[in-house]
C-alpha atoms as a PDB file:
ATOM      1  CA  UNK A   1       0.216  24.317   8.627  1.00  0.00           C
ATOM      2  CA  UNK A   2      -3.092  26.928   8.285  1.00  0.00           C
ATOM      3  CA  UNK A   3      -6.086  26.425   9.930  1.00  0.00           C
ATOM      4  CA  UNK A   4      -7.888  25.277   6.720  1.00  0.00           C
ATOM      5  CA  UNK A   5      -5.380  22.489   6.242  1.00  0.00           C
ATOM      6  CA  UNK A   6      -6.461  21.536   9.860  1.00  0.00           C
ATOM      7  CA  UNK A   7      -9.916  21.421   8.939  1.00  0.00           C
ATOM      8  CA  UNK A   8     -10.458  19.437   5.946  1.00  0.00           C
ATOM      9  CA  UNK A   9     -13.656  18.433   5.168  1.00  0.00           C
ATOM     10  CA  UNK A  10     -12.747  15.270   4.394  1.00  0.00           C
ATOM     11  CA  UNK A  11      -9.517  13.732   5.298  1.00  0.00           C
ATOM     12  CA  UNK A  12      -6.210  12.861   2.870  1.00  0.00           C
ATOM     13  CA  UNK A  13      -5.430   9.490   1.792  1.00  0.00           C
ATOM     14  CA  UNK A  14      -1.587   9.250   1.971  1.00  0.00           C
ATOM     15  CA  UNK A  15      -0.459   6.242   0.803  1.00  0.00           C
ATOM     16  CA  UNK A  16       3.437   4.976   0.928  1.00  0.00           C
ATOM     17  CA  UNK A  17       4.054   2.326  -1.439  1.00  0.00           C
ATOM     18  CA  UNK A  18       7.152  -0.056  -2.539  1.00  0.00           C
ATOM     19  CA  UNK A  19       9.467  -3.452  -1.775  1.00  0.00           C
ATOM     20  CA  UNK A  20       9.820  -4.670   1.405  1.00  0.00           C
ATOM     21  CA  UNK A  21      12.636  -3.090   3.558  1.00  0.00           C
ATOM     22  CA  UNK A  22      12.392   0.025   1.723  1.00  0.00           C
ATOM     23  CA  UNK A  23      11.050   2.483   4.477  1.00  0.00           C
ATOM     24  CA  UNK A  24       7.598   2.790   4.291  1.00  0.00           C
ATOM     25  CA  UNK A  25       6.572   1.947   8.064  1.00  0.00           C
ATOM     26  CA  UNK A  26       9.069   4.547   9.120  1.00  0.00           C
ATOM     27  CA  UNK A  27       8.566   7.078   7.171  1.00  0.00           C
ATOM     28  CA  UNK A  28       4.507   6.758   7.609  1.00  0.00           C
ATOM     29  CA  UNK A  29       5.330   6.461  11.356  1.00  0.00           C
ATOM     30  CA  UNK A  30       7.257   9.746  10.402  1.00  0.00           C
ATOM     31  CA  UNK A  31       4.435  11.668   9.171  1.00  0.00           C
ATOM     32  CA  UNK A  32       1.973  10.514  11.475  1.00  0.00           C
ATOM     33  CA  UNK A  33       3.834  12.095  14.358  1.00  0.00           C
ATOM     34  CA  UNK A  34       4.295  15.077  12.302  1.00  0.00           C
ATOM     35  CA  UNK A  35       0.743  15.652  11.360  1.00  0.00           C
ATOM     36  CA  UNK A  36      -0.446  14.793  15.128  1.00  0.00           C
ATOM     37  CA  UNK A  37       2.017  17.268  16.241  1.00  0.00           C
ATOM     38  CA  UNK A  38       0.584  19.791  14.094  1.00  0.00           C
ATOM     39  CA  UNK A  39      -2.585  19.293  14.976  1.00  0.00           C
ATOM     40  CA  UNK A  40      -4.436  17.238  12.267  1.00  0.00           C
ATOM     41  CA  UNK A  41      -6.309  14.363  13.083  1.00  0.00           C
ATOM     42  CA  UNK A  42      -4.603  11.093  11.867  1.00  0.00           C
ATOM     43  CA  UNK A  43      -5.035   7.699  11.607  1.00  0.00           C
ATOM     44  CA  UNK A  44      -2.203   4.703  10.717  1.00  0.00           C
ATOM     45  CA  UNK A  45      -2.955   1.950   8.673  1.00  0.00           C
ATOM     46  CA  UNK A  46      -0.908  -0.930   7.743  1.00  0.00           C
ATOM     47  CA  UNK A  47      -2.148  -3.171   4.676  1.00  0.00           C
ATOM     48  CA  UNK A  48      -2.214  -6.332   4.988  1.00  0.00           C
ATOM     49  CA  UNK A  49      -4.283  -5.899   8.184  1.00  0.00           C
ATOM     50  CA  UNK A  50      -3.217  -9.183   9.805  1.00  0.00           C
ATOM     51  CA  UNK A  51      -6.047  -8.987  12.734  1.00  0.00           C
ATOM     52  CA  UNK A  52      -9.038  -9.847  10.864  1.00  0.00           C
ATOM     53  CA  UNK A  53     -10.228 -13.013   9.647  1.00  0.00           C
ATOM     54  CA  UNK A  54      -9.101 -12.366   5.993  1.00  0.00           C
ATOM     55  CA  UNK A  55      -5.862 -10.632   7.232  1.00  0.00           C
ATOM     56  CA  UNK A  56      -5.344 -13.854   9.587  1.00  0.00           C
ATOM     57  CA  UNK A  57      -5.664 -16.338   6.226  1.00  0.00           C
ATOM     58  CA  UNK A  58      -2.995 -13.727   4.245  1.00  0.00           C
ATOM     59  CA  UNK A  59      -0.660 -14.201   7.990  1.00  0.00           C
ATOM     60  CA  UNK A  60      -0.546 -17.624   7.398  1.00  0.00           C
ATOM     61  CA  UNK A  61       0.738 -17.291   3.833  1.00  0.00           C
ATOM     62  CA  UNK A  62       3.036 -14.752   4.569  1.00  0.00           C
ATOM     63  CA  UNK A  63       4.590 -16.785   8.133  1.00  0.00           C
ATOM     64  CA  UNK A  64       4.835 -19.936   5.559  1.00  0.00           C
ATOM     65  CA  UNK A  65       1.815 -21.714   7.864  1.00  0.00           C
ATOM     66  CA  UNK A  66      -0.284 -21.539   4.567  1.00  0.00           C
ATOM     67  CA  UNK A  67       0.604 -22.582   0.875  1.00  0.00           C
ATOM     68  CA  UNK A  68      -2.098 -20.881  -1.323  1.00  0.00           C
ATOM     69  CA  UNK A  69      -2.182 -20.257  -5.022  1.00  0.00           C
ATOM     70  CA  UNK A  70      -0.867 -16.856  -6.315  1.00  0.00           C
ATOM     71  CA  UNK A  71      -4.380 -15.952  -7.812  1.00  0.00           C
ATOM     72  CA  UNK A  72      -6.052 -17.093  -4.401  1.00  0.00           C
ATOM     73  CA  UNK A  73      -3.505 -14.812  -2.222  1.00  0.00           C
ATOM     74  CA  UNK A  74      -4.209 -11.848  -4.744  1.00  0.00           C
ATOM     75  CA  UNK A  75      -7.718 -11.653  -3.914  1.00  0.00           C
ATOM     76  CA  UNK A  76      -7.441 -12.349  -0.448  1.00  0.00           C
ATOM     77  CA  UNK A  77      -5.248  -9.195  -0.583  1.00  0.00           C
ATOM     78  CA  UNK A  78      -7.863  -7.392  -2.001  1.00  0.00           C
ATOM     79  CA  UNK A  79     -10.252  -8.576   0.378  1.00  0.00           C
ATOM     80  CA  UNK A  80      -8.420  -8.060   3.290  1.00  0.00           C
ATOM     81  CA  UNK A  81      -8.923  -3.524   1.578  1.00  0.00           C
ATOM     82  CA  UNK A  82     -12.679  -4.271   0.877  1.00  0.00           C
ATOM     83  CA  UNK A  83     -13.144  -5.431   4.301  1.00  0.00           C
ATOM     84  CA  UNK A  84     -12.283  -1.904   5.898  1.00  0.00           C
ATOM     85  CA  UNK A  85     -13.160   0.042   2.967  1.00  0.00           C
ATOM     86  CA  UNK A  86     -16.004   1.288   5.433  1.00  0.00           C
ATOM     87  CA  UNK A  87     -13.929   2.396   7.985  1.00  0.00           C
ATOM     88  CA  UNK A  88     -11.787   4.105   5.706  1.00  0.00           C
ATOM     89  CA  UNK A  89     -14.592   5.932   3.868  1.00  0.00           C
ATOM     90  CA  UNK A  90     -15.907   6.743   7.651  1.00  0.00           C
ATOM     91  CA  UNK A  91     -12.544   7.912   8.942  1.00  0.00           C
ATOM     92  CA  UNK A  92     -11.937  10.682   5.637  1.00  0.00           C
ATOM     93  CA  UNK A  93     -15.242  11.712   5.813  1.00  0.00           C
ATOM     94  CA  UNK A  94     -14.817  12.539   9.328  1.00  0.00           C
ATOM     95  CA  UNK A  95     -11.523  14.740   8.322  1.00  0.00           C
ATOM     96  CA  UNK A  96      -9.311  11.944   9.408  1.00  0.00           C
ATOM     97  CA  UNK A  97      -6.160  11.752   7.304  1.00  0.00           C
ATOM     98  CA  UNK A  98      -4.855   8.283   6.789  1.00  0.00           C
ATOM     99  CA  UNK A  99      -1.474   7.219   6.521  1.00  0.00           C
ATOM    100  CA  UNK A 100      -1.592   3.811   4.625  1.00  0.00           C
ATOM    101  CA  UNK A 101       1.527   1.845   4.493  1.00  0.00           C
ATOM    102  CA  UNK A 102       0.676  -0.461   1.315  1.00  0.00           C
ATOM    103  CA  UNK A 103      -2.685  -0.706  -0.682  1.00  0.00           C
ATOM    104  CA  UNK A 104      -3.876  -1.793  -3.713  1.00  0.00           C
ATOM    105  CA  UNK A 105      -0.613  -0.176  -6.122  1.00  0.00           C
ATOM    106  CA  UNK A 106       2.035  -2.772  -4.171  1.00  0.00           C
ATOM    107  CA  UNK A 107      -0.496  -5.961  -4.526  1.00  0.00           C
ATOM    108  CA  UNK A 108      -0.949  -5.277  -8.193  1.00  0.00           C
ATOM    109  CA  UNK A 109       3.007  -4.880  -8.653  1.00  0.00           C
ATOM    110  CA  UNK A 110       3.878  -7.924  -6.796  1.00  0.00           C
ATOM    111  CA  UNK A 111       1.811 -10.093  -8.329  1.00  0.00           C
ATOM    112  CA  UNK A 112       2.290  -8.746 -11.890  1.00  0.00           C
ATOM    113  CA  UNK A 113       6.242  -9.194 -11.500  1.00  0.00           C
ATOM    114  CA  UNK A 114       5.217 -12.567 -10.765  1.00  0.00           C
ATOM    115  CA  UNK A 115       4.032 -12.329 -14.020  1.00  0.00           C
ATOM    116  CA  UNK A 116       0.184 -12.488 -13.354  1.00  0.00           C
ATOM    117  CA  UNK A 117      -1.731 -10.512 -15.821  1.00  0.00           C
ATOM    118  CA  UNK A 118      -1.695  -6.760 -15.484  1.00  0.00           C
ATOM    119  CA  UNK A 119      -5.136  -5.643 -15.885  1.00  0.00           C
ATOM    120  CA  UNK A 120      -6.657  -8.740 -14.266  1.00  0.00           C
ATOM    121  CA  UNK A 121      -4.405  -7.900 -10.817  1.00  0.00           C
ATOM    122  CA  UNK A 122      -6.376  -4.595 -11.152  1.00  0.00           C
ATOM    123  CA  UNK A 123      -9.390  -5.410 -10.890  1.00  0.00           C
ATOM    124  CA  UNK A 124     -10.457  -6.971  -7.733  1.00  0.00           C
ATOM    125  CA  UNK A 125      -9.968  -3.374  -6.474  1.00  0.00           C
ATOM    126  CA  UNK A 126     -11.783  -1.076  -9.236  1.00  0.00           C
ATOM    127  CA  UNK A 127     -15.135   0.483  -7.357  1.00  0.00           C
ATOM    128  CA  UNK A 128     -13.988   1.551  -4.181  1.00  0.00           C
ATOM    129  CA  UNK A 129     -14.792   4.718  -4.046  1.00  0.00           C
ATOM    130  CA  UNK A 130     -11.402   6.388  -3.029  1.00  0.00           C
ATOM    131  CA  UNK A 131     -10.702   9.136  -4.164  1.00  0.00           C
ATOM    132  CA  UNK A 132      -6.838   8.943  -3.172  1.00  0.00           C
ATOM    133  CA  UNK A 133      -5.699  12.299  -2.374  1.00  0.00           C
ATOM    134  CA  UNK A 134      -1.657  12.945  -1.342  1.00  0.00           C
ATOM    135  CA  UNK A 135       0.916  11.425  -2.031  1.00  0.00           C
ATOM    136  CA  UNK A 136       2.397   7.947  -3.069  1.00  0.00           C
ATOM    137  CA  UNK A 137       6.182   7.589  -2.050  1.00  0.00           C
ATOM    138  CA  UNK A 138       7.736   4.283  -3.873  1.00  0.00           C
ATOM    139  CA  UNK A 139      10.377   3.507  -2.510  1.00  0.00           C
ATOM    140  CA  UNK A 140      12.399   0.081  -4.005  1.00  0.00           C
ATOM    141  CA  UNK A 141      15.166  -1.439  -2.784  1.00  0.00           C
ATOM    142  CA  UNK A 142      17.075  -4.380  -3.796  1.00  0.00           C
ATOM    143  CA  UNK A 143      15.675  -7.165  -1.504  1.00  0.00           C
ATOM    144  CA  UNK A 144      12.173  -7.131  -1.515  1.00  0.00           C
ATOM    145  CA  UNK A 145      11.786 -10.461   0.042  1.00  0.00           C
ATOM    146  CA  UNK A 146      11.705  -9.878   4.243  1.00  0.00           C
ATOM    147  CA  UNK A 147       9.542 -12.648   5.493  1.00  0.00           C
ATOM    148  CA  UNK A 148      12.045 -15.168   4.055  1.00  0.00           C
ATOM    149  CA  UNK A 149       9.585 -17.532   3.451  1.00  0.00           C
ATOM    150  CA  UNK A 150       9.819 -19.265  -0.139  1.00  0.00           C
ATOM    151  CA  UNK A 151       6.499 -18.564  -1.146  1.00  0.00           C
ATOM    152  CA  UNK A 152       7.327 -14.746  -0.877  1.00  0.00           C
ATOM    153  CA  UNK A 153       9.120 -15.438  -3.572  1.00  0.00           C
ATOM    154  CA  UNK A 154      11.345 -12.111  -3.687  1.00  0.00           C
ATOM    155  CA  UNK A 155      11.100  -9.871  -7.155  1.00  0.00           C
ATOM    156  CA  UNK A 156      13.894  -7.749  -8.359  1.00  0.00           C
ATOM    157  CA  UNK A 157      13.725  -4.035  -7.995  1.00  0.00           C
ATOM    158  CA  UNK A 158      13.150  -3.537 -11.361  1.00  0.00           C
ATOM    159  CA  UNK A 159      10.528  -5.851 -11.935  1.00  0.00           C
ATOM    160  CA  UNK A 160       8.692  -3.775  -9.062  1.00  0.00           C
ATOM    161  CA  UNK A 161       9.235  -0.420 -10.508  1.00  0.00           C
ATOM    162  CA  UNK A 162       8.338  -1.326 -14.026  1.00  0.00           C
ATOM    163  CA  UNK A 163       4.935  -2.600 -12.426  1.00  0.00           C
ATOM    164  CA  UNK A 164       4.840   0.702 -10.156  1.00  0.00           C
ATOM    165  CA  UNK A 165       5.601   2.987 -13.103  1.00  0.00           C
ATOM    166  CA  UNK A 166       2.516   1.091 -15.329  1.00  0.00           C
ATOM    167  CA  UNK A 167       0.375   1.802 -12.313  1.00  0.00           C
ATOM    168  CA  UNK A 168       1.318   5.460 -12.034  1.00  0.00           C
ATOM    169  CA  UNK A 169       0.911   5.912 -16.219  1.00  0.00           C
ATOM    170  CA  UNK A 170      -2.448   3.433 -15.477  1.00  0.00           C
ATOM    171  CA  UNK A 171      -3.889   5.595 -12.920  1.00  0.00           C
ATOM    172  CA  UNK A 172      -3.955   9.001 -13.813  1.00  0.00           C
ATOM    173  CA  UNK A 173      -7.031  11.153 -11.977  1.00  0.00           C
ATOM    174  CA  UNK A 174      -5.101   9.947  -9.113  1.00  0.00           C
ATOM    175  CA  UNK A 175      -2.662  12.764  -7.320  1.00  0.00           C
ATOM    176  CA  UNK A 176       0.425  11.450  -7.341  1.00  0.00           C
ATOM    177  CA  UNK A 177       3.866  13.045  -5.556  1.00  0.00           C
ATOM    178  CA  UNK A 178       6.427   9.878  -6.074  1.00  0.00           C
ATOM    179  CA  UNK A 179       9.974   9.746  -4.945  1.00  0.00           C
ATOM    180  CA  UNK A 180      11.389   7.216  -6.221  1.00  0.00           C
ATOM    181  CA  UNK A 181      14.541   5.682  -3.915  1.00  0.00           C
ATOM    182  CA  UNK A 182      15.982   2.694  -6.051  1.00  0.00           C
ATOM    183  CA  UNK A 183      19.450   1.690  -4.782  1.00  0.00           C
ATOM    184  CA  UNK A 184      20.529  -0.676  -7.013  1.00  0.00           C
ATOM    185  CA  UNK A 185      23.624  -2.160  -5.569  1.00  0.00           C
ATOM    186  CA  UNK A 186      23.962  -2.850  -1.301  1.00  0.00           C
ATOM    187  CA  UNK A 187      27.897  -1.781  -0.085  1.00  0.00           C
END
């Protein structure tokens, strides 16, 4: 990696995106070692945060503790990225890349395949000032339920990358590098 990759002057936001058991945590925990190693300063994220008082409400949903309405859990979702939205802003501007495993693109696709309306799943999230720059890796897979909880109510694959693909089409100034990893049937 050059020396100017080193020292950007404001830091990538690399966000891996996609069902649940598809990847994502490893291969961000992948590239986090790999940029460290190299030298670039690096930060791991993990949406939803589950440690703060918004993250904490979406924990109980997501554990079964909680039964919440699907618009309710949306926002809180959203929330739970305008809470840090600070720190995040802080961190790039400092040169800090940021590996993000989920943000806004896999709320809006789950709760769209749930059949929640597109543009309205969108918008708790326009105005936050990122500009997202790297790459978004969506990876599907054919379970996308993991918590096993029956308010996770798990989507098909293709339900997910229909909603992924609308987003990509949707949100064009954004740089996007997608690999798509879709296997349709388990052995």
């Amino acid at each position: 990696m050059s020396n100017a990759a080193k020292k950007l002057a404001r830091g990538a936001f690399i966000l891996f995106e996609g069902c649940d058991r598809s990847g994502k945590s490893t291969q961000a925990v992948k590239l986090c070692e790999r940029l460290a190693s190299d030298g670039v300063k690096v930060e791991a994220m993990r949406f939803p945060e589950r440690n703060t008082e918004i993250g904490k409400m979406i924990n109980a949903y997501l554990t079964c503790a909680r039964n919440l309405d699907d618009n309710a859990i949306h926002l809180l979702f959203s929330a739970n990225r305008w809470e840090l939205r600070s720190r995040i802003l802080e961190l790039l501007n400092q040169g800090t890349t940021i590996i993000c495993d989920r943000y806004t693109f896999s709320g809006v696709a789950f709760s769209s395949a749930k059949g929640m309306d597109f543009d309205w799943c969108k918008s708790p999230d326009v105005g936050k000032d990122l500009t997202l720059r790297g790459c978004v890796v969506a990876s599907l897979s054919e379970s996308s339920g993991s918590s096993g909880c029956p308010t996770a109510s798990p989507l098909t694959a293709a339900a997910l990358a229909l909603a992924l693909v609308l987003l990509h089409q949707d949100s064009q100034p954004l740089t996007w590098s997608t690999s798509w990893t879709c296997p349709l049937k388990t052995p």
